[in-house]
C-alpha atoms as a PDB file:
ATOM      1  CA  UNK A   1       8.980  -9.364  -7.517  1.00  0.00           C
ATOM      2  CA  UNK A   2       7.378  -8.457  -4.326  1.00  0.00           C
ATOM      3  CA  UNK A   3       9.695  -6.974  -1.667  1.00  0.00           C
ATOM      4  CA  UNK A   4       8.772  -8.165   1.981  1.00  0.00           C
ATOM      5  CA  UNK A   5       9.272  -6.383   5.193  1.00  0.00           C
ATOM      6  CA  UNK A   6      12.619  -6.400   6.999  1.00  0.00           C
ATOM      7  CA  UNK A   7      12.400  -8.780  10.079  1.00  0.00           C
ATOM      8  CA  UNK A   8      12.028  -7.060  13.301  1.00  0.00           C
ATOM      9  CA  UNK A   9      11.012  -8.199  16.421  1.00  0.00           C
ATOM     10  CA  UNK A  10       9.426  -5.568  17.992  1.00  0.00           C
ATOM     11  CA  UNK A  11       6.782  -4.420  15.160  1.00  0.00           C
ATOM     12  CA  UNK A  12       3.825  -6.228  14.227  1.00  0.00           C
ATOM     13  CA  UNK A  13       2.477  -5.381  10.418  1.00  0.00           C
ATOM     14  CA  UNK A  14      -0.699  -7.101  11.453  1.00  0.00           C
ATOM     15  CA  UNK A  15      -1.529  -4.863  14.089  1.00  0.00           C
ATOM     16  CA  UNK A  16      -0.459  -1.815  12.169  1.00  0.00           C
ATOM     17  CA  UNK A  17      -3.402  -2.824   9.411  1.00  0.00           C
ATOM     18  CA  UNK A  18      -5.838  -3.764  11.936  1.00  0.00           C
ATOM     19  CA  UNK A  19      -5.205   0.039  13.666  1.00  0.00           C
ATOM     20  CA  UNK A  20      -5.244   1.632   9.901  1.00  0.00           C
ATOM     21  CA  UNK A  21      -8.489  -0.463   9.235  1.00  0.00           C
ATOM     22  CA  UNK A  22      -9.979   0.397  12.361  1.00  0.00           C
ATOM     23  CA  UNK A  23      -8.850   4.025  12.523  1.00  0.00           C
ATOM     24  CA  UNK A  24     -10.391   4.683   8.856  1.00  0.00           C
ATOM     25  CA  UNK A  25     -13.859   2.685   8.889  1.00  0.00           C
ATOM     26  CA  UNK A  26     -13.984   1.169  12.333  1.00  0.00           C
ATOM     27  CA  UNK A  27     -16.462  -1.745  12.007  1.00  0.00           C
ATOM     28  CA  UNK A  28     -18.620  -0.327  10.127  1.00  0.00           C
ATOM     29  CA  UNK A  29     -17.522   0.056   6.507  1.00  0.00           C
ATOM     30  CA  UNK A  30     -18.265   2.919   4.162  1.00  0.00           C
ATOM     31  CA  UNK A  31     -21.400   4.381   4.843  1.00  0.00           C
ATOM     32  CA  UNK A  32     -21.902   5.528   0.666  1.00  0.00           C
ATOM     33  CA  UNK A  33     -21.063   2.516  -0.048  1.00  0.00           C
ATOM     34  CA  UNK A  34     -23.539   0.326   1.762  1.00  0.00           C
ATOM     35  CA  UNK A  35     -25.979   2.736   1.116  1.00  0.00           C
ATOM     36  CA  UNK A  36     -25.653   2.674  -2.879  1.00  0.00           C
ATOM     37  CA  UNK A  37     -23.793  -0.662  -4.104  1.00  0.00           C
ATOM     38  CA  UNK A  38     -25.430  -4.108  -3.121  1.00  0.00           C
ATOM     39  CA  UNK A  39     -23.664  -6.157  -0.781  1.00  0.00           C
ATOM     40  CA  UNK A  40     -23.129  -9.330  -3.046  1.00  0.00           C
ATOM     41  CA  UNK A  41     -21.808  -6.811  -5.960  1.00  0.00           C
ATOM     42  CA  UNK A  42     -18.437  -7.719  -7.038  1.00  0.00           C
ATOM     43  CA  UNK A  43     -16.058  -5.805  -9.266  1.00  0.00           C
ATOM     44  CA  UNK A  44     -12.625  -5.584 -10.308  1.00  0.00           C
ATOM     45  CA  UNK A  45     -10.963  -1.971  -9.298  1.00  0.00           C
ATOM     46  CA  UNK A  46      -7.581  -0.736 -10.923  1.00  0.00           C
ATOM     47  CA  UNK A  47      -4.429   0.896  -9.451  1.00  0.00           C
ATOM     48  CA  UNK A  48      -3.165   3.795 -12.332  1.00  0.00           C
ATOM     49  CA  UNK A  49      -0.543   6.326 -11.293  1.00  0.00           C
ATOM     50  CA  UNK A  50      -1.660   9.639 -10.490  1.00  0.00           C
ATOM     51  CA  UNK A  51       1.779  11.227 -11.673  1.00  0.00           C
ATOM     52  CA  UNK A  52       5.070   9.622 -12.221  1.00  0.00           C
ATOM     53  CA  UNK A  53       6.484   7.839  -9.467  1.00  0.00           C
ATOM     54  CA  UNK A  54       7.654   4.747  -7.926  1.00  0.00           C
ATOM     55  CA  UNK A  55       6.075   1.419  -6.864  1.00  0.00           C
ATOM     56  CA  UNK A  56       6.393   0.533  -3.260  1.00  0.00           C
ATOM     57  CA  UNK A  57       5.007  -1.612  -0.313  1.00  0.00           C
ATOM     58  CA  UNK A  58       3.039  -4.323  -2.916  1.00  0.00           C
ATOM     59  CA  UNK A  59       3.611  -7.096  -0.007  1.00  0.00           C
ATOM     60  CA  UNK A  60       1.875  -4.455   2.278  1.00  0.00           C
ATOM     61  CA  UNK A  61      -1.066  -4.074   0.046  1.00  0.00           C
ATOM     62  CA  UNK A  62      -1.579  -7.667   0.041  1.00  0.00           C
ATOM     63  CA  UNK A  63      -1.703  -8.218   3.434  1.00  0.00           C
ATOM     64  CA  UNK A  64      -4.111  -5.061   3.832  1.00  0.00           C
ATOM     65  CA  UNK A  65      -6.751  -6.679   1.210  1.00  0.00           C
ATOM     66  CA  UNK A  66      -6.026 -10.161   2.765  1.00  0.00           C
ATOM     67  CA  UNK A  67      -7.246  -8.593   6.346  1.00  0.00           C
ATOM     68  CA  UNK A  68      -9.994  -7.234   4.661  1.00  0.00           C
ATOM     69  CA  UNK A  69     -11.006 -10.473   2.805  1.00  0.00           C
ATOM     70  CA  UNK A  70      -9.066 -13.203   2.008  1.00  0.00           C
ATOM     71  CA  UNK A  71     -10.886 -13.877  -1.196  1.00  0.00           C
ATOM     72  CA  UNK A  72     -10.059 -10.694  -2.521  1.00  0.00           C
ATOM     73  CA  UNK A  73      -7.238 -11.143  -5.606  1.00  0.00           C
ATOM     74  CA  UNK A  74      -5.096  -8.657  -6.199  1.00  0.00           C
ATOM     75  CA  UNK A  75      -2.825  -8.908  -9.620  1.00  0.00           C
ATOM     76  CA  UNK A  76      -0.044  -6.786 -10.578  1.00  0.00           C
ATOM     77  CA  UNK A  77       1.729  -5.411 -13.819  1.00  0.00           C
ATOM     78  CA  UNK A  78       4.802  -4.139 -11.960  1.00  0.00           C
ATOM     79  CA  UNK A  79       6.619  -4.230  -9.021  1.00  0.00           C
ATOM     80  CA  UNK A  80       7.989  -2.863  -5.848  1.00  0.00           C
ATOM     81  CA  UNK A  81      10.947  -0.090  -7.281  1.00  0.00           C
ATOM     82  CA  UNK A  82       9.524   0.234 -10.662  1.00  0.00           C
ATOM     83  CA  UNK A  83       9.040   3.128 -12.483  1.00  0.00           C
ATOM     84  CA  UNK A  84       5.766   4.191 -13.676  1.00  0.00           C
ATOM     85  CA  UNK A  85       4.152   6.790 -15.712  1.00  0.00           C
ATOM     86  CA  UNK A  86       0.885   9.072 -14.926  1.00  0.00           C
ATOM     87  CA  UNK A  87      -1.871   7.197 -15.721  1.00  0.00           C
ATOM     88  CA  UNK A  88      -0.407   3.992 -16.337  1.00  0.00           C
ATOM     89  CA  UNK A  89      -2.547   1.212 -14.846  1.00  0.00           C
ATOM     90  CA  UNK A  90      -0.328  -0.969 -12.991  1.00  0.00           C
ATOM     91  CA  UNK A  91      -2.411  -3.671 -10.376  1.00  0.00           C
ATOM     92  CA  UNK A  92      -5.754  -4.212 -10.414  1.00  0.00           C
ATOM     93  CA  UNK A  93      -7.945  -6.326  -7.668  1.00  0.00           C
ATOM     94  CA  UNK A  94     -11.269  -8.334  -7.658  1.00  0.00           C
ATOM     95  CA  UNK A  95     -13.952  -9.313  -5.603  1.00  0.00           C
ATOM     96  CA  UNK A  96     -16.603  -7.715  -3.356  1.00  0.00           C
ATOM     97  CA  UNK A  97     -16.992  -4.150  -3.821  1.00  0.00           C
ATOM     98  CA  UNK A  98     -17.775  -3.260  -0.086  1.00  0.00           C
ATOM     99  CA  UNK A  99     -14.498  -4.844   1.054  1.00  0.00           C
ATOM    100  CA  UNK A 100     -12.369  -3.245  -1.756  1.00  0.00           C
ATOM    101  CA  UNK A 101     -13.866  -0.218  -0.418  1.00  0.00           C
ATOM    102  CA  UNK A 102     -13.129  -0.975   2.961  1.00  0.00           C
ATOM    103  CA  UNK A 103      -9.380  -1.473   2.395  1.00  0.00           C
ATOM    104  CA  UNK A 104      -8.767   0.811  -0.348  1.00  0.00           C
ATOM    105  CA  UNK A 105      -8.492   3.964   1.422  1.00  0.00           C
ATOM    106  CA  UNK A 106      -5.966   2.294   3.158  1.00  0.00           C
ATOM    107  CA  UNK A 107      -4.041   0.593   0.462  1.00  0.00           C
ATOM    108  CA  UNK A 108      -4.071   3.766  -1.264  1.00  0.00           C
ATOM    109  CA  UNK A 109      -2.590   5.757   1.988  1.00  0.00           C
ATOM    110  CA  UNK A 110       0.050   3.840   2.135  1.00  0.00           C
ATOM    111  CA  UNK A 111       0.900   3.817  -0.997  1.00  0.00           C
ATOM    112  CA  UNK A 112       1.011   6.847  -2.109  1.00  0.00           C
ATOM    113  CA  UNK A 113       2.640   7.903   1.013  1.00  0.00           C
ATOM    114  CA  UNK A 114       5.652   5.077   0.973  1.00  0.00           C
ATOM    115  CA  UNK A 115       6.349   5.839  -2.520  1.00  0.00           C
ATOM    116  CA  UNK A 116       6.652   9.395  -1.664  1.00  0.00           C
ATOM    117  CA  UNK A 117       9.493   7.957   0.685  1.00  0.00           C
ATOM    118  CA  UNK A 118      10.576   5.726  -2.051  1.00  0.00           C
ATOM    119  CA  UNK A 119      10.853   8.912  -4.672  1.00  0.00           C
ATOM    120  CA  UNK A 120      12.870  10.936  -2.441  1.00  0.00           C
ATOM    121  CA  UNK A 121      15.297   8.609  -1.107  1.00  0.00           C
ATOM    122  CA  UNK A 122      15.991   7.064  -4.815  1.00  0.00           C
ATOM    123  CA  UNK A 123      17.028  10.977  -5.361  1.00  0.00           C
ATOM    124  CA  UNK A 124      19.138  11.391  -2.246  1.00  0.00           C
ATOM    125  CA  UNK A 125      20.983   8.133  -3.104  1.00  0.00           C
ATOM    126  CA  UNK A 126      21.502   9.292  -6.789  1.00  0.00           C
ATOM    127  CA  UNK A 127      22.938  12.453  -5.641  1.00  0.00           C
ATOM    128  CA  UNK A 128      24.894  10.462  -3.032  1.00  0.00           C
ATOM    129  CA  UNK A 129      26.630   8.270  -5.401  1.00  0.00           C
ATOM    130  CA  UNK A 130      29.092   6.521  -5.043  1.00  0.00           C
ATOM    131  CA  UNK A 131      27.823   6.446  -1.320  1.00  0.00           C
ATOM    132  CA  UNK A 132      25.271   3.960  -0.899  1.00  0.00           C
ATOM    133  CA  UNK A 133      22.171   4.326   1.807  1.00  0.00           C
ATOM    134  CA  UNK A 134      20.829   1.693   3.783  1.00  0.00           C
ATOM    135  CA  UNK A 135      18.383   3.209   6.275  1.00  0.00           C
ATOM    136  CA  UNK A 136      16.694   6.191   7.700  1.00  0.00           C
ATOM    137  CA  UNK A 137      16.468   6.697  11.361  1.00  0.00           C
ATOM    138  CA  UNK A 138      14.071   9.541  10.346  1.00  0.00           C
ATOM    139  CA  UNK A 139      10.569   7.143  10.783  1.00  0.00           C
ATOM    140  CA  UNK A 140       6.863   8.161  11.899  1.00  0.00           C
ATOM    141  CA  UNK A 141       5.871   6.888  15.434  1.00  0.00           C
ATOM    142  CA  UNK A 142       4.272   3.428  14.675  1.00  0.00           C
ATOM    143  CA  UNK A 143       5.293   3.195  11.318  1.00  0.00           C
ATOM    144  CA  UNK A 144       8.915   2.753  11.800  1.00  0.00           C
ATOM    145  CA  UNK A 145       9.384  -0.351  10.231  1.00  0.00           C
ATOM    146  CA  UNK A 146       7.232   0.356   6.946  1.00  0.00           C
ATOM    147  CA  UNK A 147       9.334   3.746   6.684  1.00  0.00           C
ATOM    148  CA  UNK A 148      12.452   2.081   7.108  1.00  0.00           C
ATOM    149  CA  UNK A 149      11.065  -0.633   4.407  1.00  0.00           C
ATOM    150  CA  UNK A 150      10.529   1.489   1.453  1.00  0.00           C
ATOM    151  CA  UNK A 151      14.201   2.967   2.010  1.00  0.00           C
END
């Protein structure tokens, strides 16, 4: 089950990715990369969990590869609000190695940062109980709506 963003109509995801994108490898791609790997290379890359925690944003990451290259495929073994393990392997994705590069930086930003998010508001609503919690008004400038997503 992938969870999608809440509508909003002043918050483009698209333009968020493009300005992550941009922000981490401008036009250019990763330097090592195109230096060492050969541009036709492909590969398949996997997502394991650093340390226990919780999945969150997989509709994000799919949209973030997608901008990359839309050829990339991306395959998962859980879902958004699922528990996982340290070093369980839990997604993997295929293609060219310079755009997995390109976007994983990215991907991996957000996700470890959203399920940080994710981890401590599952916490504050377990120690809330009965008392159930909808939304934070406590978001980063620009990423309002993918804070308020993971809640």
């Amino acid at each position: 089950m992938v969870i999608k963003p809440p509508p909003h109509p002043a918050y483009d995801l698209t333009t968020i990715i493009k300005l992550a994108l941009s922000e981490d490898v401008g036009g250019q791609g990763d330097v090592t990369c195109m230096a060492t790997i050969p541009d036709d290379m492909e590969v398949e890359d996997h997502f394991f969990a650093k340390e226990d925690g919780i999945i969150a944003v997989i509709a994000l990451v799919e949209t973030i590869f997608n901008e990359v290259d839309p050829s990339l495929k991306v395959e998962w073994s859980q879902k958004d609000g699922d528990y996982v393990h340290k070093g369980l392997k839990f997604g993997k994705v295929h293609g060219r190695a310079h755009n997995i590069v390109r976007a994983e930086r990215v991907v991996l930003n957000f996700m470890q940062c959203m399920g940080g998010i994710t981890i401590q508001t599952k916490a504050m609503a377990n120690a809330a109980h009965p008392a159930l919690i909808f939304e934070t008004m406590k978001t980063a400038p620009v990423l309002r709506l993918v804070d308020k997503w993971v809640v």
